[in-house]
N, C-alpha and C. Protein backbone atom coordinates (compact mmCIF):
# COMPACT_ATOMS: atom_id res chain seq x y z
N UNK A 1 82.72 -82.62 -128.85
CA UNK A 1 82.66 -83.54 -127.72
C UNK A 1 82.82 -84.98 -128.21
N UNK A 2 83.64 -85.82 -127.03
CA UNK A 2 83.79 -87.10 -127.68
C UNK A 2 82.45 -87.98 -127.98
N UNK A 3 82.18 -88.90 -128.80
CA UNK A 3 80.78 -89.84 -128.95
C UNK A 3 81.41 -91.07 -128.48
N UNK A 4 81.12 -91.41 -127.20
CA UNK A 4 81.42 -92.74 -126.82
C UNK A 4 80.53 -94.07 -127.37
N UNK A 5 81.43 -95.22 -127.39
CA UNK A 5 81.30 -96.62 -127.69
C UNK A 5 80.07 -97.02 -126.64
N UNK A 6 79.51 -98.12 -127.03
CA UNK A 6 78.41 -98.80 -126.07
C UNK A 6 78.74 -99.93 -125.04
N UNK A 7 80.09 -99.80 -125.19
CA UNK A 7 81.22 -100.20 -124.02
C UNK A 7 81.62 -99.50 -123.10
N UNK A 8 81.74 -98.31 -123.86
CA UNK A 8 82.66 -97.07 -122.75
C UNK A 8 80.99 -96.72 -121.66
N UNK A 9 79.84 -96.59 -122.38
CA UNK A 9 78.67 -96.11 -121.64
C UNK A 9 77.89 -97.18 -120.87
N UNK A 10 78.89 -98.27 -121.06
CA UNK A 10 78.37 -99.48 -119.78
C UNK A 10 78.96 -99.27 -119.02
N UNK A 11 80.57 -99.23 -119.16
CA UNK A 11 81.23 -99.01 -118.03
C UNK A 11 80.92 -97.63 -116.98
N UNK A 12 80.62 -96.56 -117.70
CA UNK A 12 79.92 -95.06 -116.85
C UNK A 12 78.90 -95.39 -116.29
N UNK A 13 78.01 -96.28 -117.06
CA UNK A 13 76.57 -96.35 -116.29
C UNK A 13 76.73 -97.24 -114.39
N UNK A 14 78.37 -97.90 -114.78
CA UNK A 14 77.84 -98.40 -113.25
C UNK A 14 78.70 -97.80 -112.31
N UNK A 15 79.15 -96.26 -113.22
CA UNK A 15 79.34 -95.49 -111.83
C UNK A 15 78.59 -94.55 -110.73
N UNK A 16 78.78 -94.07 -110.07
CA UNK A 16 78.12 -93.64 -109.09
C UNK A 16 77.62 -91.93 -109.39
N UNK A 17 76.50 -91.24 -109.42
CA UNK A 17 76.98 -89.75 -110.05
C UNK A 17 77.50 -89.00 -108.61
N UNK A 18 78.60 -88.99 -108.59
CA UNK A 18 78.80 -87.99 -107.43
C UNK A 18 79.24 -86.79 -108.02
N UNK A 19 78.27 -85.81 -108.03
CA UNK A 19 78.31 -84.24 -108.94
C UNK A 19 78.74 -83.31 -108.07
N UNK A 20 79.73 -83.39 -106.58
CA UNK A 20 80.39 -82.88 -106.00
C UNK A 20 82.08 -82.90 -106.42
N UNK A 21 82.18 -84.17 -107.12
CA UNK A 21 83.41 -84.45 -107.83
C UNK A 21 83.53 -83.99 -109.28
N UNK A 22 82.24 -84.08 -109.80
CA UNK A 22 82.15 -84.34 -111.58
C UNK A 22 81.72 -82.88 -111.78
N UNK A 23 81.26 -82.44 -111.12
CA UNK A 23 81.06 -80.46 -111.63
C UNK A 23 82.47 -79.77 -111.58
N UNK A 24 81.77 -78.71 -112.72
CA UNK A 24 82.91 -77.83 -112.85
C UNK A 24 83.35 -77.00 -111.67
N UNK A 25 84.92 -76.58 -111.51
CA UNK A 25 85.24 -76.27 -110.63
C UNK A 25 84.57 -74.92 -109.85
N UNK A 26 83.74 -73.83 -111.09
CA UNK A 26 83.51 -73.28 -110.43
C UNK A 26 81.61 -73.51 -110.03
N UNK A 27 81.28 -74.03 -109.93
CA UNK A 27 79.81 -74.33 -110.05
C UNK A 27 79.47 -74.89 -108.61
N UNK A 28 78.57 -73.74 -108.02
CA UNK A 28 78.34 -74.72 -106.88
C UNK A 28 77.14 -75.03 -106.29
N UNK A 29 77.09 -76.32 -105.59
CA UNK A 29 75.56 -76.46 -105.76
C UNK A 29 74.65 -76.03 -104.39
N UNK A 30 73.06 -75.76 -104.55
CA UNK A 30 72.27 -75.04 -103.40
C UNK A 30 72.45 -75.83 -102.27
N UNK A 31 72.45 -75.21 -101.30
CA UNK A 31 72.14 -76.07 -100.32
C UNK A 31 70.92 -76.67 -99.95
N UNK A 32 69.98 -76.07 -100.38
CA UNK A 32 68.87 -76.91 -100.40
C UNK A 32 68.40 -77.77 -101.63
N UNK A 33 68.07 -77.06 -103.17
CA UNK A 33 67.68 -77.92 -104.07
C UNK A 33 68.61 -78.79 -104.49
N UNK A 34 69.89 -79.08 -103.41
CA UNK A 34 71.20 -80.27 -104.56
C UNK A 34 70.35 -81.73 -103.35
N UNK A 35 70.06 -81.37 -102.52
CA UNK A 35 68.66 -82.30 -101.58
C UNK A 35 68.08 -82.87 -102.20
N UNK A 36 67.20 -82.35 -103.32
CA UNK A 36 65.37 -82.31 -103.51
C UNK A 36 66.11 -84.19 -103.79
N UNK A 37 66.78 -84.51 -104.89
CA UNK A 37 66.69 -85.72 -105.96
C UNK A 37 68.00 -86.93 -105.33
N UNK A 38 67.83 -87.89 -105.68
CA UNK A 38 68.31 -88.93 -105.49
C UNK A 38 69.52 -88.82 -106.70
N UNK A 39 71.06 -88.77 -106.55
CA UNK A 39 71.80 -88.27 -107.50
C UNK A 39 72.74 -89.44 -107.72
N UNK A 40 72.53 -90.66 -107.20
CA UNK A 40 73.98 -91.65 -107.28
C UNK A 40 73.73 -92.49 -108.47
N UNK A 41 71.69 -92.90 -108.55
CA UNK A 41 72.25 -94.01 -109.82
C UNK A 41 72.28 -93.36 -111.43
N UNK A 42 73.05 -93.69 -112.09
CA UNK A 42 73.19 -93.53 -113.34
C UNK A 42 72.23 -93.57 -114.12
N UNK A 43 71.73 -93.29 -115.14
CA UNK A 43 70.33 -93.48 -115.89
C UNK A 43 71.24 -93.84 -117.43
N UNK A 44 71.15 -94.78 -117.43
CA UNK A 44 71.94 -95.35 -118.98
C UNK A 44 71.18 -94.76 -120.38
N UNK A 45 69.92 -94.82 -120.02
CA UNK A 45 68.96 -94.14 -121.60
C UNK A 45 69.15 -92.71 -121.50
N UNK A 46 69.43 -91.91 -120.49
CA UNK A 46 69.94 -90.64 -120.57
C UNK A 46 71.27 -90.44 -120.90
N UNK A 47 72.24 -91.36 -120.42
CA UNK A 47 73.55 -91.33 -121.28
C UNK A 47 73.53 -91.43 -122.62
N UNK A 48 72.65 -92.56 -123.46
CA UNK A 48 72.50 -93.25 -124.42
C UNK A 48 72.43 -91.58 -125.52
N UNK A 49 71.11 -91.60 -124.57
CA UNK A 49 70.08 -90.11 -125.59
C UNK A 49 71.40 -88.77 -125.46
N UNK A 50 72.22 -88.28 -124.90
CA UNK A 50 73.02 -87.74 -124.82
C UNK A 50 74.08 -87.91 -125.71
N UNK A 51 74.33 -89.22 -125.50
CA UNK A 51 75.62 -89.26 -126.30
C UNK A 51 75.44 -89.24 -127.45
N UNK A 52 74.23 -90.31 -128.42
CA UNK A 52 73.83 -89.88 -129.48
C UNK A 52 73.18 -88.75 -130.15
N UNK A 53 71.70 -87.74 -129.52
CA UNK A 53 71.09 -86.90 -129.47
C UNK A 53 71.72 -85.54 -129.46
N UNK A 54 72.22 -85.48 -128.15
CA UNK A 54 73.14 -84.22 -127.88
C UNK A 54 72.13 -83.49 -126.61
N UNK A 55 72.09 -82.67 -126.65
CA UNK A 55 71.63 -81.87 -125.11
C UNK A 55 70.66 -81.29 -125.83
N UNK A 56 68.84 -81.08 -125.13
CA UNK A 56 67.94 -81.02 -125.77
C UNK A 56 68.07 -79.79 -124.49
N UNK A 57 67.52 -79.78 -123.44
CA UNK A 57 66.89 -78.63 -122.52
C UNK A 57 68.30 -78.04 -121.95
N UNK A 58 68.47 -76.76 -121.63
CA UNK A 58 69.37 -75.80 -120.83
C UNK A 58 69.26 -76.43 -119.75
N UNK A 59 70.56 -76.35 -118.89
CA UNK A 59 70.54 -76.17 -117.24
C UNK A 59 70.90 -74.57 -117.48
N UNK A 60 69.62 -74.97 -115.83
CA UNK A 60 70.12 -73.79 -115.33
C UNK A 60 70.81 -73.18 -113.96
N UNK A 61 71.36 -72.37 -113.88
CA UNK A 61 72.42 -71.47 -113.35
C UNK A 61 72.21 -70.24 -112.86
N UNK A 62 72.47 -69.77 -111.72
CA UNK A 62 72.17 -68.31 -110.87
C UNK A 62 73.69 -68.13 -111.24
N UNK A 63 74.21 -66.28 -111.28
CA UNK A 63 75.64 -66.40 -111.68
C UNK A 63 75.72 -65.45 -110.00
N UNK A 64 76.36 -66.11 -109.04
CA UNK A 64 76.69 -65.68 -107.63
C UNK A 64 77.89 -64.76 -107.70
N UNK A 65 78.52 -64.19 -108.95
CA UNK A 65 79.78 -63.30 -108.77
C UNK A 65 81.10 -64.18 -108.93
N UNK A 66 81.86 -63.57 -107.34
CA UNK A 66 82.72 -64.75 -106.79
C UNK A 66 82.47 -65.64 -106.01
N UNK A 67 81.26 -65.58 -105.87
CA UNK A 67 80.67 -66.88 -105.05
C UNK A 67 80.76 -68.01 -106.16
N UNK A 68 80.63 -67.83 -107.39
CA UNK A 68 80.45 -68.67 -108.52
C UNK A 68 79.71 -68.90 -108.93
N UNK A 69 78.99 -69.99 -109.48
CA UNK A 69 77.85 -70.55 -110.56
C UNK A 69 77.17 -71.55 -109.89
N UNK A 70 75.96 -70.99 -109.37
CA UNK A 70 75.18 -71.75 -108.82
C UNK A 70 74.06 -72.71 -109.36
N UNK A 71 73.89 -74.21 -109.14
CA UNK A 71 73.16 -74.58 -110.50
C UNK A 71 71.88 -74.78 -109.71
N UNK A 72 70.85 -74.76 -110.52
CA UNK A 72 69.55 -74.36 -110.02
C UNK A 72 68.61 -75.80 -110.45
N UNK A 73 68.62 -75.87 -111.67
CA UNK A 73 67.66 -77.11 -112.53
C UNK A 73 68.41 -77.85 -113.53
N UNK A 74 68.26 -78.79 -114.00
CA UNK A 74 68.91 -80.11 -114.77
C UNK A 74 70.24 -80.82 -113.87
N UNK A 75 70.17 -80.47 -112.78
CA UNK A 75 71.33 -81.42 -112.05
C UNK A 75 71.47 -82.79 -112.73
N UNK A 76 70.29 -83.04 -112.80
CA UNK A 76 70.77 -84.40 -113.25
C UNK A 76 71.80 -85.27 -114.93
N UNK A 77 70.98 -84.12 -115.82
CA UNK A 77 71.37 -83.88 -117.32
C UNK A 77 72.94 -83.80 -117.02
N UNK A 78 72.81 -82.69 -116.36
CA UNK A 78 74.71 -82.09 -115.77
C UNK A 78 75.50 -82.92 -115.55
N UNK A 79 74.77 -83.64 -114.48
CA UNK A 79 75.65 -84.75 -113.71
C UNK A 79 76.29 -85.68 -114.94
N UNK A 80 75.00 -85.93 -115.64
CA UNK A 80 75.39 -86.88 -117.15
C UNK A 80 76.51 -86.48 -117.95
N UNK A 81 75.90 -85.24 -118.14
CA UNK A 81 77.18 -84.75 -119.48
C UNK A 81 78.84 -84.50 -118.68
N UNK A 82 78.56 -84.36 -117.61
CA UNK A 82 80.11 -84.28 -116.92
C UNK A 82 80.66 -85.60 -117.19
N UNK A 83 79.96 -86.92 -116.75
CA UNK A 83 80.25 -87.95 -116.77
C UNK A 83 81.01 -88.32 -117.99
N UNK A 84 80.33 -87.79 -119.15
CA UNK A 84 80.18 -87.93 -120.31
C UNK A 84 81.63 -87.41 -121.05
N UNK A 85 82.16 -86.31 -120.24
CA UNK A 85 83.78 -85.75 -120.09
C UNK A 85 83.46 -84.22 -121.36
N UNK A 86 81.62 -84.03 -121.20
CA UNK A 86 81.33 -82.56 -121.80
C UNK A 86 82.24 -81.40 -120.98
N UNK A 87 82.79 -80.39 -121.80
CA UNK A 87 83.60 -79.46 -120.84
C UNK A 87 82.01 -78.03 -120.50
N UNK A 88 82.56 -77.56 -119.93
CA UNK A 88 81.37 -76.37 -119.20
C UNK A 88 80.90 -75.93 -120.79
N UNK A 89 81.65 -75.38 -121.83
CA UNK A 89 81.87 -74.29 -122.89
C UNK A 89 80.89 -75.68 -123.93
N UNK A 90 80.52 -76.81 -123.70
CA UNK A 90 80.02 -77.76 -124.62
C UNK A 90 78.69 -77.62 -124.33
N UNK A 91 77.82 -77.06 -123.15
CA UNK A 91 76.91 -77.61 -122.18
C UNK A 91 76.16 -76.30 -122.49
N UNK A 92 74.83 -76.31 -123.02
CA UNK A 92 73.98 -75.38 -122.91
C UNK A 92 73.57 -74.77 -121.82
N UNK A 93 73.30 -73.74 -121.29
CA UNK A 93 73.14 -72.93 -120.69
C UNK A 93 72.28 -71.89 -120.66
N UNK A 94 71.31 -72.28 -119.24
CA UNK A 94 70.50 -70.81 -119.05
C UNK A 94 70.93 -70.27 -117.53
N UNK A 95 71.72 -69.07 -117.83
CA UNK A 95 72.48 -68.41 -116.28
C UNK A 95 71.56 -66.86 -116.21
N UNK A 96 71.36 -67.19 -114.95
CA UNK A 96 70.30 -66.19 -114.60
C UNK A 96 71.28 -65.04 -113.62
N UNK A 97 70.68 -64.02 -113.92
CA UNK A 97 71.52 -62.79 -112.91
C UNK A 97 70.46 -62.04 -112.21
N UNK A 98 71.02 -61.59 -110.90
CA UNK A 98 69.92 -60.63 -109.92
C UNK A 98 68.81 -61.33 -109.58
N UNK A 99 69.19 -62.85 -109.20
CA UNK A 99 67.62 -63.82 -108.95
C UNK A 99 68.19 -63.94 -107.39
N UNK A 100 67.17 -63.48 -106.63
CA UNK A 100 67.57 -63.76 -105.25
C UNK A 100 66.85 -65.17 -104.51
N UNK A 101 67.37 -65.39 -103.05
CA UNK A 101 67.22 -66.95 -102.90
C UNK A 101 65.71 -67.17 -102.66
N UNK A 102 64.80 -66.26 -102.43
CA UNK A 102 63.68 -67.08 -102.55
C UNK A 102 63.19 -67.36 -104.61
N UNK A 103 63.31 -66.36 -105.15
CA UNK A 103 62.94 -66.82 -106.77
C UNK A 103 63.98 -67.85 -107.35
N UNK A 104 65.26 -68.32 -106.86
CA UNK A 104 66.08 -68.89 -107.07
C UNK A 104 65.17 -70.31 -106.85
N UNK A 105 64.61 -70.38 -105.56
CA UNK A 105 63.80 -71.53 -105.07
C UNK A 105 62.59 -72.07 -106.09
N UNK A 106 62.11 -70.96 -105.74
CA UNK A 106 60.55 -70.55 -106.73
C UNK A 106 61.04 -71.38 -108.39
N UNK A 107 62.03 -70.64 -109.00
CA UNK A 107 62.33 -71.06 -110.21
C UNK A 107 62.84 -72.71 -110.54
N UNK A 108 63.72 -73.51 -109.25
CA UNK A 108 64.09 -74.48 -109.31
C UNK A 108 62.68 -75.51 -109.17
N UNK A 109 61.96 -75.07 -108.40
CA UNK A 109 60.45 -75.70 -107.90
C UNK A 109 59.96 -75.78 -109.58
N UNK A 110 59.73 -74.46 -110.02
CA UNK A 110 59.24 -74.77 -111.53
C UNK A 110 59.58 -75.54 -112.65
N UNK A 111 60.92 -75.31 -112.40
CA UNK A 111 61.63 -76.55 -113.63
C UNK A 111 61.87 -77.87 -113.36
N UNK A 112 62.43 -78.30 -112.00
CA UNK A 112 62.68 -79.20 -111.35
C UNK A 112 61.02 -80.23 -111.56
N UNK A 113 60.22 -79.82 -110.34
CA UNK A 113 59.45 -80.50 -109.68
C UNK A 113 57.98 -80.65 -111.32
N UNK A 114 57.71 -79.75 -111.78
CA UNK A 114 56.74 -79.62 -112.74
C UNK A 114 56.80 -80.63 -114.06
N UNK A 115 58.32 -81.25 -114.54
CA UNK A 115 58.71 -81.91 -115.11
C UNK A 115 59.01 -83.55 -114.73
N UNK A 116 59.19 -83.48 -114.22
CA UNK A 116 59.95 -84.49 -113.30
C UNK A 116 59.23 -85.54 -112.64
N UNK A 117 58.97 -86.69 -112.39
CA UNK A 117 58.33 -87.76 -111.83
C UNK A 117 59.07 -87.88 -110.80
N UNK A 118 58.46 -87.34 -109.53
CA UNK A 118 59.53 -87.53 -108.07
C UNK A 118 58.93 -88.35 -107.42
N UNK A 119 59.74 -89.22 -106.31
CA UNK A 119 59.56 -89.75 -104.78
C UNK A 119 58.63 -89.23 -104.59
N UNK A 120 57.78 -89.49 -103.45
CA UNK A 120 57.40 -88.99 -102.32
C UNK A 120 58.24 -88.25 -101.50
N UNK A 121 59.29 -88.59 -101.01
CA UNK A 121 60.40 -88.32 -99.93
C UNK A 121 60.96 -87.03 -100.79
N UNK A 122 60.76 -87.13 -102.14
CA UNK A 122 61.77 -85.95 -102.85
C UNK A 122 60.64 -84.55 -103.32
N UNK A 123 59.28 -85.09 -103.42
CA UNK A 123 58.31 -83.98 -103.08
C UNK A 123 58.35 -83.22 -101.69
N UNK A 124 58.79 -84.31 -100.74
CA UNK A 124 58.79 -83.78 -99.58
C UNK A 124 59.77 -82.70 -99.11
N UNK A 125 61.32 -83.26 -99.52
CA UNK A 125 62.34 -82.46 -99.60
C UNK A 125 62.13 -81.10 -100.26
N UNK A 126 61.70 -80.73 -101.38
CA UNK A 126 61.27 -80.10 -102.14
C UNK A 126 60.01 -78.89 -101.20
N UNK A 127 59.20 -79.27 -101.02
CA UNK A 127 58.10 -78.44 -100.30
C UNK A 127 59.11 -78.02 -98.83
N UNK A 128 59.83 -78.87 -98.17
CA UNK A 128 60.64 -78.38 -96.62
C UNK A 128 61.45 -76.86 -96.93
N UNK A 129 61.98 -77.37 -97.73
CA UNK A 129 62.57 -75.89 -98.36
C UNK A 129 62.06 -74.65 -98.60
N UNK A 130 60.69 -74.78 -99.51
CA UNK A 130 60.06 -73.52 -99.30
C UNK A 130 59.97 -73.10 -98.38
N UNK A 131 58.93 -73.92 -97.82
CA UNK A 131 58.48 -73.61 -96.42
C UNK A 131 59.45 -73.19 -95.40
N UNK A 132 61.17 -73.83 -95.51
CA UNK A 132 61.50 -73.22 -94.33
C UNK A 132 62.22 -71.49 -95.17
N UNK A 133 61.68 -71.32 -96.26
CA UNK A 133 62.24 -69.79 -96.85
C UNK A 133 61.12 -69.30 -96.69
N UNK A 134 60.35 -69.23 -95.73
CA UNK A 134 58.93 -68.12 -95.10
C UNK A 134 57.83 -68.14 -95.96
N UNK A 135 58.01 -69.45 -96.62
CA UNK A 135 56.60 -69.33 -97.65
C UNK A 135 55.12 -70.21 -96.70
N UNK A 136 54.09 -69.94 -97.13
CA UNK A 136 53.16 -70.37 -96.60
C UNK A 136 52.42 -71.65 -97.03
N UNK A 137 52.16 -72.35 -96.58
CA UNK A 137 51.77 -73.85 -97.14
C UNK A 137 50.92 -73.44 -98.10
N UNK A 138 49.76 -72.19 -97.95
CA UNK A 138 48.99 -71.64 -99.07
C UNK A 138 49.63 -71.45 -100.24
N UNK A 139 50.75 -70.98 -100.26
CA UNK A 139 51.73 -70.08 -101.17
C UNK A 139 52.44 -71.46 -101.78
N UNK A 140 52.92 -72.46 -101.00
CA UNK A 140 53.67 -73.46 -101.47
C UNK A 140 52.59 -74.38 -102.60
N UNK A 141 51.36 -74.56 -102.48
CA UNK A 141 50.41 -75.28 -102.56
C UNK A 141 50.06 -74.62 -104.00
N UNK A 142 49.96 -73.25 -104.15
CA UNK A 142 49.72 -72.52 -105.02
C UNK A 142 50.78 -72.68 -106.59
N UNK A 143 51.88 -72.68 -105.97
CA UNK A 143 53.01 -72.65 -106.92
C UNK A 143 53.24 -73.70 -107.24
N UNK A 144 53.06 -75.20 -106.50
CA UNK A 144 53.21 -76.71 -106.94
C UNK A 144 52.10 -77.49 -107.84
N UNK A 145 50.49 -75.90 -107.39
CA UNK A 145 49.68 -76.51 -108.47
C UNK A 145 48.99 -77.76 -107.49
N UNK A 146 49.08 -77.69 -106.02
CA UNK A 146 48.55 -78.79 -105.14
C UNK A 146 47.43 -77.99 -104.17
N UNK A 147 46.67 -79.19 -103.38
CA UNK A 147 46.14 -78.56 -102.23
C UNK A 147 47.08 -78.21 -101.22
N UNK A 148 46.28 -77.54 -100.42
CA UNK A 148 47.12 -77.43 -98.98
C UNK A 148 47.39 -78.78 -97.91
N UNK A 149 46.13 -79.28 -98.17
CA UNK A 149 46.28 -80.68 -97.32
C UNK A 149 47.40 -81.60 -98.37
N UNK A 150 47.73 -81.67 -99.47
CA UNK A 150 48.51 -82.38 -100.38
C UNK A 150 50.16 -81.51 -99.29
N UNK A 151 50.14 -80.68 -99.48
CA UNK A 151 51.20 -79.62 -99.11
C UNK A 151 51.56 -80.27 -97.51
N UNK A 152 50.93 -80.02 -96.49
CA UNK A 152 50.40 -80.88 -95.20
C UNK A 152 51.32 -82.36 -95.07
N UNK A 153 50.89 -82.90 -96.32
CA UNK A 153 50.99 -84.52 -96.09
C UNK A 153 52.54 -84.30 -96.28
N UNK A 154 52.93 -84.13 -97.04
CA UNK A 154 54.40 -83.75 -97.48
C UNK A 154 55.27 -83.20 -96.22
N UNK A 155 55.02 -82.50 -95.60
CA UNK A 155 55.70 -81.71 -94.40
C UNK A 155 55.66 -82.42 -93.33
N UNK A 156 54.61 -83.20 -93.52
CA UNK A 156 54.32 -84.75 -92.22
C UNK A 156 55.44 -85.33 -92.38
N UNK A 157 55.90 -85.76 -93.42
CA UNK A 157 56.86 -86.65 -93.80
C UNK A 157 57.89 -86.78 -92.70
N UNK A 158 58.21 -85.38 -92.33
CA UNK A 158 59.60 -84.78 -91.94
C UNK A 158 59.31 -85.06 -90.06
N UNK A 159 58.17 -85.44 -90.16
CA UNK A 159 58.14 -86.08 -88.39
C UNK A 159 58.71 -87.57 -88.32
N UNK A 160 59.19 -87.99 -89.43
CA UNK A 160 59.71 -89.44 -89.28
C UNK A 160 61.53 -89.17 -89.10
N UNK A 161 61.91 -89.97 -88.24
CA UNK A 161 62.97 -89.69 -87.97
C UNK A 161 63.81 -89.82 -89.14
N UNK A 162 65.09 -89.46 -89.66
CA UNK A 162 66.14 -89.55 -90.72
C UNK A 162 65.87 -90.86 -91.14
N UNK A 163 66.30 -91.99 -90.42
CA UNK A 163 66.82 -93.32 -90.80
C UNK A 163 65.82 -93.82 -91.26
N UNK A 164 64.59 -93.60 -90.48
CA UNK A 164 63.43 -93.84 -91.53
C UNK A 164 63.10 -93.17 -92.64
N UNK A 165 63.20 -92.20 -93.01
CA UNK A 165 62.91 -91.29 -94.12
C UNK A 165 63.65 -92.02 -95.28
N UNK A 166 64.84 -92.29 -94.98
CA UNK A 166 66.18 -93.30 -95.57
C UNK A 166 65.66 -94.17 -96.42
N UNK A 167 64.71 -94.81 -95.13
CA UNK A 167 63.79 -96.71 -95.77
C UNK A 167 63.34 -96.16 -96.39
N UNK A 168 62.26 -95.22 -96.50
CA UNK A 168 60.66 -94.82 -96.68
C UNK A 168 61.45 -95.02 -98.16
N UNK A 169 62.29 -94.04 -98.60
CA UNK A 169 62.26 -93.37 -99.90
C UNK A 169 63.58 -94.61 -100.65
N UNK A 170 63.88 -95.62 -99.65
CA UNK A 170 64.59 -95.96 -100.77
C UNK A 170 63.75 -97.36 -101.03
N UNK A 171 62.52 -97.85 -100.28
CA UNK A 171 61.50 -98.27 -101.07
C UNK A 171 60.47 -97.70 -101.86
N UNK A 172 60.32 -96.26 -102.13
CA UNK A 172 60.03 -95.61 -102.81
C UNK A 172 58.28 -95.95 -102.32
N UNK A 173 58.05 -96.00 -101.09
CA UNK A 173 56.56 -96.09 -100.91
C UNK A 173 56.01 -95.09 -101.15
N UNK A 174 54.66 -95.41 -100.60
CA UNK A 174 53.19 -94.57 -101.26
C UNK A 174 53.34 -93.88 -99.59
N UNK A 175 52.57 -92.54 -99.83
CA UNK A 175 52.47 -91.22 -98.88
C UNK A 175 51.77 -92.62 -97.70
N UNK A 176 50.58 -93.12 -98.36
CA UNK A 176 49.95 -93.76 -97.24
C UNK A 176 50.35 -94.43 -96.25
N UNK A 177 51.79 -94.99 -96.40
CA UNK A 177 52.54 -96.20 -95.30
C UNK A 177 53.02 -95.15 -94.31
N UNK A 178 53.32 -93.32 -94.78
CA UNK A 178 53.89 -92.70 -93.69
C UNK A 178 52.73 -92.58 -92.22
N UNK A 179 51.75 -92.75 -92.57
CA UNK A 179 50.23 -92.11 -91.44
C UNK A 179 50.68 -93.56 -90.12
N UNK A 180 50.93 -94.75 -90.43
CA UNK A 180 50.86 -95.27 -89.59
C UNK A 180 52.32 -95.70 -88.69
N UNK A 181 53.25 -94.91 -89.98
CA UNK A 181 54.53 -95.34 -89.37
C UNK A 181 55.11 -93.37 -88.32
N UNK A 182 54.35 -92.70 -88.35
CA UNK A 182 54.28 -91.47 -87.99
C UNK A 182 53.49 -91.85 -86.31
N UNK A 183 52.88 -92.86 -86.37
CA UNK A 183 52.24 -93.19 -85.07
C UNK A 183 53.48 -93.66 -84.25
N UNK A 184 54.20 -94.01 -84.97
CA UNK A 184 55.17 -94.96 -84.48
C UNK A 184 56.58 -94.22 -84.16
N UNK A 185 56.56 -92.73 -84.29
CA UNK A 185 57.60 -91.97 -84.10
C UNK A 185 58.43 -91.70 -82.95
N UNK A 186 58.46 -92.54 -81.90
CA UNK A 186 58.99 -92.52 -80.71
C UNK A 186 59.58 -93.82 -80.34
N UNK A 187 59.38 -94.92 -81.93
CA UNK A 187 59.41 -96.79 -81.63
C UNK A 187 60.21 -96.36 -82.92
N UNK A 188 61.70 -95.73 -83.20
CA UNK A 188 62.19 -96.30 -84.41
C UNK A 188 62.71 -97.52 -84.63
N UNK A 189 62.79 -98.91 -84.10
CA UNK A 189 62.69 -100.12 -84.12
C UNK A 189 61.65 -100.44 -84.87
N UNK A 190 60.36 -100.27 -84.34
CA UNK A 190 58.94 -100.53 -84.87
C UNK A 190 58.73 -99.78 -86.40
N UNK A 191 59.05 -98.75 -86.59
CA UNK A 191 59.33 -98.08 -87.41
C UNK A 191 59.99 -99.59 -88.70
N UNK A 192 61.14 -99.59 -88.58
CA UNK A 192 61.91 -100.15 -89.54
C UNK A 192 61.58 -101.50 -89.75
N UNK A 193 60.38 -102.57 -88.44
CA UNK A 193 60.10 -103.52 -88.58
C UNK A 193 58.96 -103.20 -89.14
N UNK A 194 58.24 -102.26 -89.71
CA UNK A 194 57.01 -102.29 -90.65
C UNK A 194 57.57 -101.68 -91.54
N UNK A 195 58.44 -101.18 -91.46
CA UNK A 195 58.63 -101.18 -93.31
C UNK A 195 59.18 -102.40 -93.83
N UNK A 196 59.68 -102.89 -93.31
CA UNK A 196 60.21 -104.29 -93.92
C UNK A 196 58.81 -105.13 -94.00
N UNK A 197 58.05 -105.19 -93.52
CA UNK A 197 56.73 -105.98 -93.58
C UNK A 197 55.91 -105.43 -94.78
N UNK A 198 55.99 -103.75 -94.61
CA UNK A 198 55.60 -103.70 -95.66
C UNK A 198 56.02 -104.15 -97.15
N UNK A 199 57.45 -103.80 -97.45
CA UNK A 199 58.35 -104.36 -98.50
C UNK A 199 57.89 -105.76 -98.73
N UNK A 200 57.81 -106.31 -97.74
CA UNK A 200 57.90 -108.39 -97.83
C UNK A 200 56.33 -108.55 -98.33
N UNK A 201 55.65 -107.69 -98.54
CA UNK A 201 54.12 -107.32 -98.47
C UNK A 201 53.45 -108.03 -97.66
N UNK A 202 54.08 -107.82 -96.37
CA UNK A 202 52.71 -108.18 -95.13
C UNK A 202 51.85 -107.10 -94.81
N UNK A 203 50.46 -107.54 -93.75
CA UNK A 203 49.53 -106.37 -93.88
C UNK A 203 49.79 -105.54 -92.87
């Protein structure tokens, strides 16, 4: 694989990851866990550690047949090393066979979410999914290693309309600003004028 210059990995870092373009042709991603994470900005110390280091953890992969190669965990690593112009045959690999879509879930929840320093909004994404694959907030709560009321707060989220969910998470607030802007779920005006208050840090 090529070792790029600290020129060539400035110029990548201020592209965008769109891993609908940059994945391999046959690889395709969940419809729910390609959701959970925020995938556009670049992470330059993960390019850095890549390009020099090399690939430390497997992605992983469900193998769907002719459906193709479904990727499950390290989207993001992926997204990198594509960027990076790694071909599929360069890229470590853990491809799983006979995993059906709820352990497919189950397994992405484990590698994904257990590692990972997420949003709020992307915990949230993350728990909607189980839950809407017939799991029980008990069951979800169990496997994330949370309470049920932790589980609860998360699924609240999803009473805020889209455009707010949008703000919420791309100021990356605390669970607490959703309780009062959830009052406000019928005023999305009011909605978007307290998050900006909040941002400007008014009370």
């Amino acid at each position: 694989m090529k070792e790029h210059t600290e020129e060539e990995l400035l110029k990548l870092a201020n592209k965008k990851l769109n891993l609908e373009k940059l994945k391999d042709k046959h690889v395709v991603l969940h419809p729910e866990i390609s959701k959970w994470r925020d995938m556009e900005k670049t992470d330059m110390q993960m390019l850095r550690s890549l390009n020099t280091r090399g690939q430390i953890q497997a992605v992983t992969f469900r193998e769907l047949g002719e459906k193709g190669t479904e990727l499950l965990a390290g989207a993001r690593r992926y997204a990198h090393m594509k960027l990076l112009e790694w071909t599929w045959d360069e890229i470590k690999k853990d491809v799983r066979e006979n995993l059906s879509d709820r352990d497919a879930l189950i397994l992405a929840v484990e590698e994904n979410l257990h590692r990972k320093n997420l949003s709020v909004m992307e915990e949230a994404r993350a728990v909607n999914s189980l839950l809407k694959n017939m799991m029980s907030i008990k069951d979800v709560a169990k496997l994330m290693n949370q309470s049920p009321s932790w589980v609860s707060s998360r699924k609240n989220l999803f009473e805020l309309p889209e455009e707010t969910r949008k703000l919420f998470e791309k100021h990356d607030l605390a669970y607490g600003y959703s309780i009062p802007l959830r009052k406000l779920k019928d005023l999305p005006e009011a909605q978007t004028a307290l998050i900006e208050k909040i941002v400007e840090g008014g009370d």
